[in-house]
Protein backbone atom coordinates (compact mmCIF):
# COMPACT_ATOMS: atom_id res chain seq x y z
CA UNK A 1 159.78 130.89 100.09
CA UNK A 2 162.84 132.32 101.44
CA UNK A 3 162.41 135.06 104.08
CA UNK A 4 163.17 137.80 101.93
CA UNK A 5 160.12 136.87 100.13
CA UNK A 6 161.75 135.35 97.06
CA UNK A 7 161.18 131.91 95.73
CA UNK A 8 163.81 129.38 97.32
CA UNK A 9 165.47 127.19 94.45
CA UNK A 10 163.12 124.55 93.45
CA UNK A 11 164.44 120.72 93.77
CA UNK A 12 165.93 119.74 90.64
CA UNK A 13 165.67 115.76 90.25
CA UNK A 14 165.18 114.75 86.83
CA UNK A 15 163.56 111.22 85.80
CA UNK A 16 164.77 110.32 82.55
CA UNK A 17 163.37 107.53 80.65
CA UNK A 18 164.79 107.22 77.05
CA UNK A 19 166.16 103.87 75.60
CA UNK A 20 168.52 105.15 73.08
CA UNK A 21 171.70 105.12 75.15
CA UNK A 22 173.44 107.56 73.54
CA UNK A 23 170.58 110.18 73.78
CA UNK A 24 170.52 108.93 77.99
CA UNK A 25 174.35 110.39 78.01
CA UNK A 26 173.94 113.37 75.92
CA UNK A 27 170.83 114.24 78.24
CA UNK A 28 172.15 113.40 81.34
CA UNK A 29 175.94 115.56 81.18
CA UNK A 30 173.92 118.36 79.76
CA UNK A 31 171.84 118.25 82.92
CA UNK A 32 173.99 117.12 85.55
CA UNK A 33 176.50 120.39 84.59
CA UNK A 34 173.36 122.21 85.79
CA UNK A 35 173.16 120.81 89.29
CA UNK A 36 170.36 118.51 88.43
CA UNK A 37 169.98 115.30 90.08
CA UNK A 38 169.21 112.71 87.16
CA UNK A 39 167.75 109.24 87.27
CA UNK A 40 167.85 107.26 84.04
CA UNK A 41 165.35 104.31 83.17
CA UNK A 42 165.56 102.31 79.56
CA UNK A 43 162.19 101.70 79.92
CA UNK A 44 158.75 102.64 81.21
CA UNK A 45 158.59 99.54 83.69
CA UNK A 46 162.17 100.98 85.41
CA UNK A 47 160.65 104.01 85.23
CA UNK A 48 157.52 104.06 87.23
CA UNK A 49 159.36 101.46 89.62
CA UNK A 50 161.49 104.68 90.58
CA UNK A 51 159.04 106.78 91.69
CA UNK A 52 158.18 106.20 94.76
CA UNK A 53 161.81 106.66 96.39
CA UNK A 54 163.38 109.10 93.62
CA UNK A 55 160.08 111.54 93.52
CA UNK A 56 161.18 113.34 90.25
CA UNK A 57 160.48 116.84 90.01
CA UNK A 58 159.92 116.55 86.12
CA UNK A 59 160.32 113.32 84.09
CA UNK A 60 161.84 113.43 80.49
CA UNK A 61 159.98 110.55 78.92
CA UNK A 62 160.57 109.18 74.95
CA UNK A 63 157.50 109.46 73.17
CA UNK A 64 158.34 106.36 71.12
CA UNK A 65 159.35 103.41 73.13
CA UNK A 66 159.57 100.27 71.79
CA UNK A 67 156.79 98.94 74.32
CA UNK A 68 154.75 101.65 75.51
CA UNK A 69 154.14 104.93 73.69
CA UNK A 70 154.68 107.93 75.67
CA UNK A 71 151.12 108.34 75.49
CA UNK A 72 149.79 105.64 77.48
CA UNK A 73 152.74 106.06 80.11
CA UNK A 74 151.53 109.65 80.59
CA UNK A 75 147.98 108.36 80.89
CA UNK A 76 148.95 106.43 83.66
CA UNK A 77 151.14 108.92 85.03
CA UNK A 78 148.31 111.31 85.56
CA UNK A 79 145.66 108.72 86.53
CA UNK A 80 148.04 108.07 89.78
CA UNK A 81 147.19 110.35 92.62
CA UNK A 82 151.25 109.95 93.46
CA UNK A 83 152.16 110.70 89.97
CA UNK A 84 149.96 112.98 88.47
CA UNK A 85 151.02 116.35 89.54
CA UNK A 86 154.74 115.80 88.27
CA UNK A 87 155.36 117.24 85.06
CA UNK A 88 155.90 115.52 81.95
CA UNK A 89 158.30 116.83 78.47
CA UNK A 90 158.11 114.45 75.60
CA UNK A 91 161.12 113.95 73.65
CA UNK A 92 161.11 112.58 70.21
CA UNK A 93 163.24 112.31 66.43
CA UNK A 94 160.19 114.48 64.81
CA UNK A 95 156.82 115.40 66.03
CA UNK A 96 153.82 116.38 64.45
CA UNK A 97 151.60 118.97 65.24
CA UNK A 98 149.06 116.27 65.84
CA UNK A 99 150.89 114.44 68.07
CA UNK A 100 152.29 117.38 70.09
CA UNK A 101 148.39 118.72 70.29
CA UNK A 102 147.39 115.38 71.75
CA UNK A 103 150.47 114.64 74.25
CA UNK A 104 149.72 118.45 75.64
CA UNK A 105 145.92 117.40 76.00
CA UNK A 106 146.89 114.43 77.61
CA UNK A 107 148.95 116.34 80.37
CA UNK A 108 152.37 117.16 78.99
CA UNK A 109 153.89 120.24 79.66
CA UNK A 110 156.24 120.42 76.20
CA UNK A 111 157.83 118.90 73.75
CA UNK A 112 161.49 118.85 73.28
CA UNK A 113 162.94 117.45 69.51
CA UNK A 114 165.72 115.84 68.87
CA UNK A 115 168.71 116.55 67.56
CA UNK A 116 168.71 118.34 70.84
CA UNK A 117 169.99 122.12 71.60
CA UNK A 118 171.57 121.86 75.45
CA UNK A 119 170.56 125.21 75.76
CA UNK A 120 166.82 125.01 74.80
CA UNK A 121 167.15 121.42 76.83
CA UNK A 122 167.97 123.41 80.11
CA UNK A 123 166.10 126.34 79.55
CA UNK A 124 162.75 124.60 79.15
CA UNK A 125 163.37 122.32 81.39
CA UNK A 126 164.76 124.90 84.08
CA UNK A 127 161.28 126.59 83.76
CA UNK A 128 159.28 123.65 83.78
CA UNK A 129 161.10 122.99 87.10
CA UNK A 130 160.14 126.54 88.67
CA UNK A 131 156.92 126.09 87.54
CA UNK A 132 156.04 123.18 89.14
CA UNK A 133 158.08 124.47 92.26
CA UNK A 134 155.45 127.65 92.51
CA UNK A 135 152.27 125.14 91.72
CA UNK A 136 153.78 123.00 94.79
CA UNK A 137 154.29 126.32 97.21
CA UNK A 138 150.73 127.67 95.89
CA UNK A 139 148.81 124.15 96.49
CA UNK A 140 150.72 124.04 99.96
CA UNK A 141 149.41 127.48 100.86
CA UNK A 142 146.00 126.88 99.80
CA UNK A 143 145.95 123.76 102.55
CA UNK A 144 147.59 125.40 105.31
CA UNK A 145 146.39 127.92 107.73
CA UNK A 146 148.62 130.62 108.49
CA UNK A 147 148.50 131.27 111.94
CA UNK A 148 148.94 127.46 113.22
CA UNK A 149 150.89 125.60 110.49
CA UNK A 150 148.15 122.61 110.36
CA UNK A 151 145.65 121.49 107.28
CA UNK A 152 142.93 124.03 107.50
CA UNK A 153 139.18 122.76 105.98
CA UNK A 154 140.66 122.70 102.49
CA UNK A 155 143.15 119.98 103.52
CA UNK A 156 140.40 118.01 105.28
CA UNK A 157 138.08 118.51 102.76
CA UNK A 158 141.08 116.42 100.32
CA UNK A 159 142.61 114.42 103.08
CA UNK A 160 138.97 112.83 105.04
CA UNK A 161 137.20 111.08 101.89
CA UNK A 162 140.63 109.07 101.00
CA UNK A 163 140.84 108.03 104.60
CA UNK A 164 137.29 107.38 104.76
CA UNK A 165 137.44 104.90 102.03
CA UNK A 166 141.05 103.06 102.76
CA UNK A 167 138.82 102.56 106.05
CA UNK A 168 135.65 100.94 104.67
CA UNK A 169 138.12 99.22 102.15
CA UNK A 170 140.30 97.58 104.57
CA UNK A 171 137.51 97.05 107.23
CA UNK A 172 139.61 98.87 110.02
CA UNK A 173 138.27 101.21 112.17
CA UNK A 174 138.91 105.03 112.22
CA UNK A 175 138.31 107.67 115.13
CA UNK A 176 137.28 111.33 114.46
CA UNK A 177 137.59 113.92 116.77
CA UNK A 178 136.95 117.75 117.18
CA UNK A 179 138.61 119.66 120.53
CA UNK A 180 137.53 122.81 120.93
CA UNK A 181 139.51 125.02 122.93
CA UNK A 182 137.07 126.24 126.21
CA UNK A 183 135.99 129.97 126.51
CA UNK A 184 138.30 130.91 123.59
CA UNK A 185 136.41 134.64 123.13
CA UNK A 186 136.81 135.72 127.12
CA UNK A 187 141.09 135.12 126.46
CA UNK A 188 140.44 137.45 123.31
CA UNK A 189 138.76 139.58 124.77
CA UNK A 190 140.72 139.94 128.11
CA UNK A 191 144.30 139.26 126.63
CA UNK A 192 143.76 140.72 123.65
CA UNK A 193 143.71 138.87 120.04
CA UNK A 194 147.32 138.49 119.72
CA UNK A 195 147.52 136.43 123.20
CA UNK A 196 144.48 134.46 121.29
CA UNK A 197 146.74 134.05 118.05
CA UNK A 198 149.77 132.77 120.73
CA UNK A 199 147.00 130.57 122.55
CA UNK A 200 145.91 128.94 119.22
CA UNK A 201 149.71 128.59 118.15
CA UNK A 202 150.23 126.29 121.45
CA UNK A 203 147.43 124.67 121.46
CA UNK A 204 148.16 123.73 117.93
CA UNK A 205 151.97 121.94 118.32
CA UNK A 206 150.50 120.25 121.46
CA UNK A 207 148.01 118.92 119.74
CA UNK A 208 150.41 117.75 116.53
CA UNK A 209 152.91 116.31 119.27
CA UNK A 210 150.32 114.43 121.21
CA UNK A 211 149.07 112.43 117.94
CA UNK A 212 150.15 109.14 116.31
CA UNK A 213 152.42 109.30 113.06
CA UNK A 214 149.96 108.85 110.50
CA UNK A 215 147.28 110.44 111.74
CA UNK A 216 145.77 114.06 110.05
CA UNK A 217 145.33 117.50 112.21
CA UNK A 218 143.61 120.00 111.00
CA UNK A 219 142.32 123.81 112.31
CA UNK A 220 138.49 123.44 111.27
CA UNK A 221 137.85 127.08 112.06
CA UNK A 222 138.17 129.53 114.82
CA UNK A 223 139.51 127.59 118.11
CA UNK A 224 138.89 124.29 116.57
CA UNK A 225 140.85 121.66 115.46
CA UNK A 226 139.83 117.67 114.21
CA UNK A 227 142.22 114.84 113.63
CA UNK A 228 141.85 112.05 111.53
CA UNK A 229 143.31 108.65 113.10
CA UNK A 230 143.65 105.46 110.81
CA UNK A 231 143.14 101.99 112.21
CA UNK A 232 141.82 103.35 115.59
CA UNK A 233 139.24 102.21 117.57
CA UNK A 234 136.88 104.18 119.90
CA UNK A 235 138.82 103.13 123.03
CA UNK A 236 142.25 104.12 121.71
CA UNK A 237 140.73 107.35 120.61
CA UNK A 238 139.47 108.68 123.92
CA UNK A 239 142.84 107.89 125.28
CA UNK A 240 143.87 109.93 122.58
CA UNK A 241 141.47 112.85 122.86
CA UNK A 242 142.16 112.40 126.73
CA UNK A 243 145.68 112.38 126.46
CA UNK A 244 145.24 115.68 124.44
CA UNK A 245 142.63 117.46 126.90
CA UNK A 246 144.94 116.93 129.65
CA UNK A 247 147.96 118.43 127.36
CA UNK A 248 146.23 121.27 126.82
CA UNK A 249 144.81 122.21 130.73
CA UNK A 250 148.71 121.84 131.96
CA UNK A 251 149.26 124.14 129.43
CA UNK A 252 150.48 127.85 130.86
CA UNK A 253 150.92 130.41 127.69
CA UNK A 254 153.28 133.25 128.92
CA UNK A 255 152.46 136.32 126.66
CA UNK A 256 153.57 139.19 127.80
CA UNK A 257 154.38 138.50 131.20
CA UNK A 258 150.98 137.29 131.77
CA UNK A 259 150.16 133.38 131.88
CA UNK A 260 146.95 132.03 130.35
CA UNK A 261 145.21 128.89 131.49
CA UNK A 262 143.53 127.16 128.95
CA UNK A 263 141.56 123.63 128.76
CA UNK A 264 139.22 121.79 126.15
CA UNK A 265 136.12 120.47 125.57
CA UNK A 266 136.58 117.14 123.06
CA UNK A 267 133.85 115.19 120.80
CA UNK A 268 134.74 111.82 119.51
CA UNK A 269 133.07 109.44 116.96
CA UNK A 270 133.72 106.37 115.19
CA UNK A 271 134.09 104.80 111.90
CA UNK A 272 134.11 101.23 111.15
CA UNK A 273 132.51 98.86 108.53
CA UNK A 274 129.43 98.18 110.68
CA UNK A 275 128.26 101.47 110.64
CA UNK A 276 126.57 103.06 107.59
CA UNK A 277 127.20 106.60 108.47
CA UNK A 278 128.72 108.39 105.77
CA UNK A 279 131.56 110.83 105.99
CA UNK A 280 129.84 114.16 106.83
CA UNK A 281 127.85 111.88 109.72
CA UNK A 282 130.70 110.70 111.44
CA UNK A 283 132.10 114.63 111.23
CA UNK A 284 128.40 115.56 112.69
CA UNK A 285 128.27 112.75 115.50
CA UNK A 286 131.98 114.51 116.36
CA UNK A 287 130.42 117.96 116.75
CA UNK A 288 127.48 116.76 118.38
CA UNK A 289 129.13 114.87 121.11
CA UNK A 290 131.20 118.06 121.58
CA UNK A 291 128.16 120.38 121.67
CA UNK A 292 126.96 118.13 124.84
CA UNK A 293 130.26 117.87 126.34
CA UNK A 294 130.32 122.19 126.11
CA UNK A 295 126.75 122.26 127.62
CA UNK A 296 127.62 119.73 130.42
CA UNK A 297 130.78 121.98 131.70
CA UNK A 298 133.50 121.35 129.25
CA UNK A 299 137.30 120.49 129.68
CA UNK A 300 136.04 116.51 129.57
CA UNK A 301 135.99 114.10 126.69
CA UNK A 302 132.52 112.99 125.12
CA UNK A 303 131.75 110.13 122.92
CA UNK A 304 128.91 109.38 120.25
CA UNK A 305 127.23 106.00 120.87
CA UNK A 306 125.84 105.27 117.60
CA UNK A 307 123.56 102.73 119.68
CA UNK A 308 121.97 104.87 121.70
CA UNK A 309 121.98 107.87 118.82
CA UNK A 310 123.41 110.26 121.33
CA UNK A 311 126.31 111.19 122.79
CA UNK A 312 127.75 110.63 126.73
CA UNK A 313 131.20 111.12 128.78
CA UNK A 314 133.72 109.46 127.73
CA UNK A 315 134.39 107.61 131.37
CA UNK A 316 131.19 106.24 131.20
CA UNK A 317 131.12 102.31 131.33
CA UNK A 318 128.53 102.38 128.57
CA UNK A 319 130.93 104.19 126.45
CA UNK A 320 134.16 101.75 126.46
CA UNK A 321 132.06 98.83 125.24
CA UNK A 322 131.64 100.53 122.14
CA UNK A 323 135.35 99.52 121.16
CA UNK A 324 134.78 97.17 118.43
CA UNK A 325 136.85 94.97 116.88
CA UNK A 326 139.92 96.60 115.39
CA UNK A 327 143.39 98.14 116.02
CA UNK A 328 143.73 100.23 119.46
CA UNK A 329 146.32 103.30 119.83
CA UNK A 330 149.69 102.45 120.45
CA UNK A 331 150.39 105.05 123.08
């Protein structure tokens, strides 16, 4: 959304896969003329192959190809978590009501017949394009909190269960951990919530800087935030947390000619494929060893030793040994 509040111009790239090549041509000027970036595929194979780099904003796909109907490349379209949210417009000689009914049912936005009209070609596709645009700017919204720019407990909600599982799958270990920032209502309430919002803003890119590419932040609520780091065992994820604590207590927020100290108390916990825990444990391990770390004097870096079913400081011998075998944070 441009700052104005209008809708900025959505992204116009085109996947075209039609075998007849003089229908490819006749589709592809009309579009091009309209500043649309077009990819064409004579088949479904092609096709699908494209995806990944080209990401298509809408794909023009031949309901009769001499392989594959349209049908069952739709199906698979929509049964890929990478593919199924971009729209789909069947093209065809002749379609019957029957067949249009069932290619909508099956996830196609419309159905454009040939001999084609370049004007109802670009107008339907135009608005296929814009919606898809506002469904992309809506779904982004909906996983974003405002005030920090991070996944808020929508986006962990989605994002947590497909790590979880690429983690039991590939028997490689993954570190949870909640930071909560220390004393959070006192800066409210002596700074005022708008030094708060500025506090939780910080707090927020330090956090995002001092993680690994790959790895999922998220605000859970209030002042606190969990990541989500792949392929991480225990010991490279209290020199993660660690690394973060100490971000955060050299941190000095000037707001209004006034500087704020704050610091953070951190809970970690680990996943691997030893452990039966299940997802909402390992989240609950996380909060408990923060609720001890809190109640033992904060700004430190607790751990959950599944062993012992509690939780202790991070520094403590006891601790490290839990490192199991698996990847450790490249720093």
């Amino acid at each position: 959304m441009l700052p104005n509040g209008s809708i900025a111009e959505p992204a116009r790239r085109v996947l075209l896969i039609e075998n007849v090549q003089a229908d490819r041509y006749l589709l592809r000027n009309w579009l091009q003329a309209e500043k649309m970036e077009v990819y064409e595929a004579v088949d479904i194979i092609t096709g699908l192959a494209a995806c990944p780099k080209f990401q298509p904003n809408l794909i023009l796909l031949e309901l009769r190809l001499p392989t594959w109907s349209g049908y069952e490349v739709i199906r698979r379209l929509k049964n890929d978590p990478k593919t199924q949210s971009i729209p789909v417009i069947f093209i065809a000689d002749s379609a019957l009501t029957g067949e249009k009914a069932k290619g909508i049912d099956m996830g196609a936005v419309d159905f454009i017949s040939k001999p084609f009209d370049p004007v109802e070609l670009v107008a339907r596709v135009g608005s296929a394009l814009r919606t898809k645009a506002l469904l992309d700017l809506l779904e982004q919204r909906a996983h974003l909190d405002g005030l920090t720019e991070l996944g808020n407990r929508f986006a962990l909600r989605d994002r947590f269960p497909y790590e979880w599982e690429t983690c039991r799958r590939g028997e490689n270990p993954m570190a949870v951990f909640i930071a909560d920032l220390d004393h959070f209502k006192r800066i409210n309430d002596q700074f005022g919530h708008a030094a708060g919002d500025e506090v939780l803003r910080q707090a927020a890119r330090t956090l995002r800087c001092s993680v690994r590419e790959g790895d999922f932040v998220a605000r859970y609520g209030g002042e606190e935030f969990v990541v989500v780091a792949p392929n991480c065992d225990l010991e490279g994820a209290v020199h993660l947390a660690e690394r973060f604590r100490g971000e955060i207590a050299d941190l000095k927020v000037c707001f209004r000619n006034q500087r704020i100290q704050v610091t953070c108390s951190v809970g970690v916990a680990l996943v691997s494929d030893q452990s039966g825990s299940d997802a909402l444990d390992v989240l609950d391990q996380a909060d408990q060893a923060l609720f001890h770390c809190k109640d033992a004097g904060r700004n430190a870096v607790w751990v959950w030793d599944p062993a012992r079913g509690g939780a202790m400081p991070a520094n403590c011998s006891a601790s490290v040994a839990l490192a199991g075998a698996g990847a450790t944070l490249d720093a």
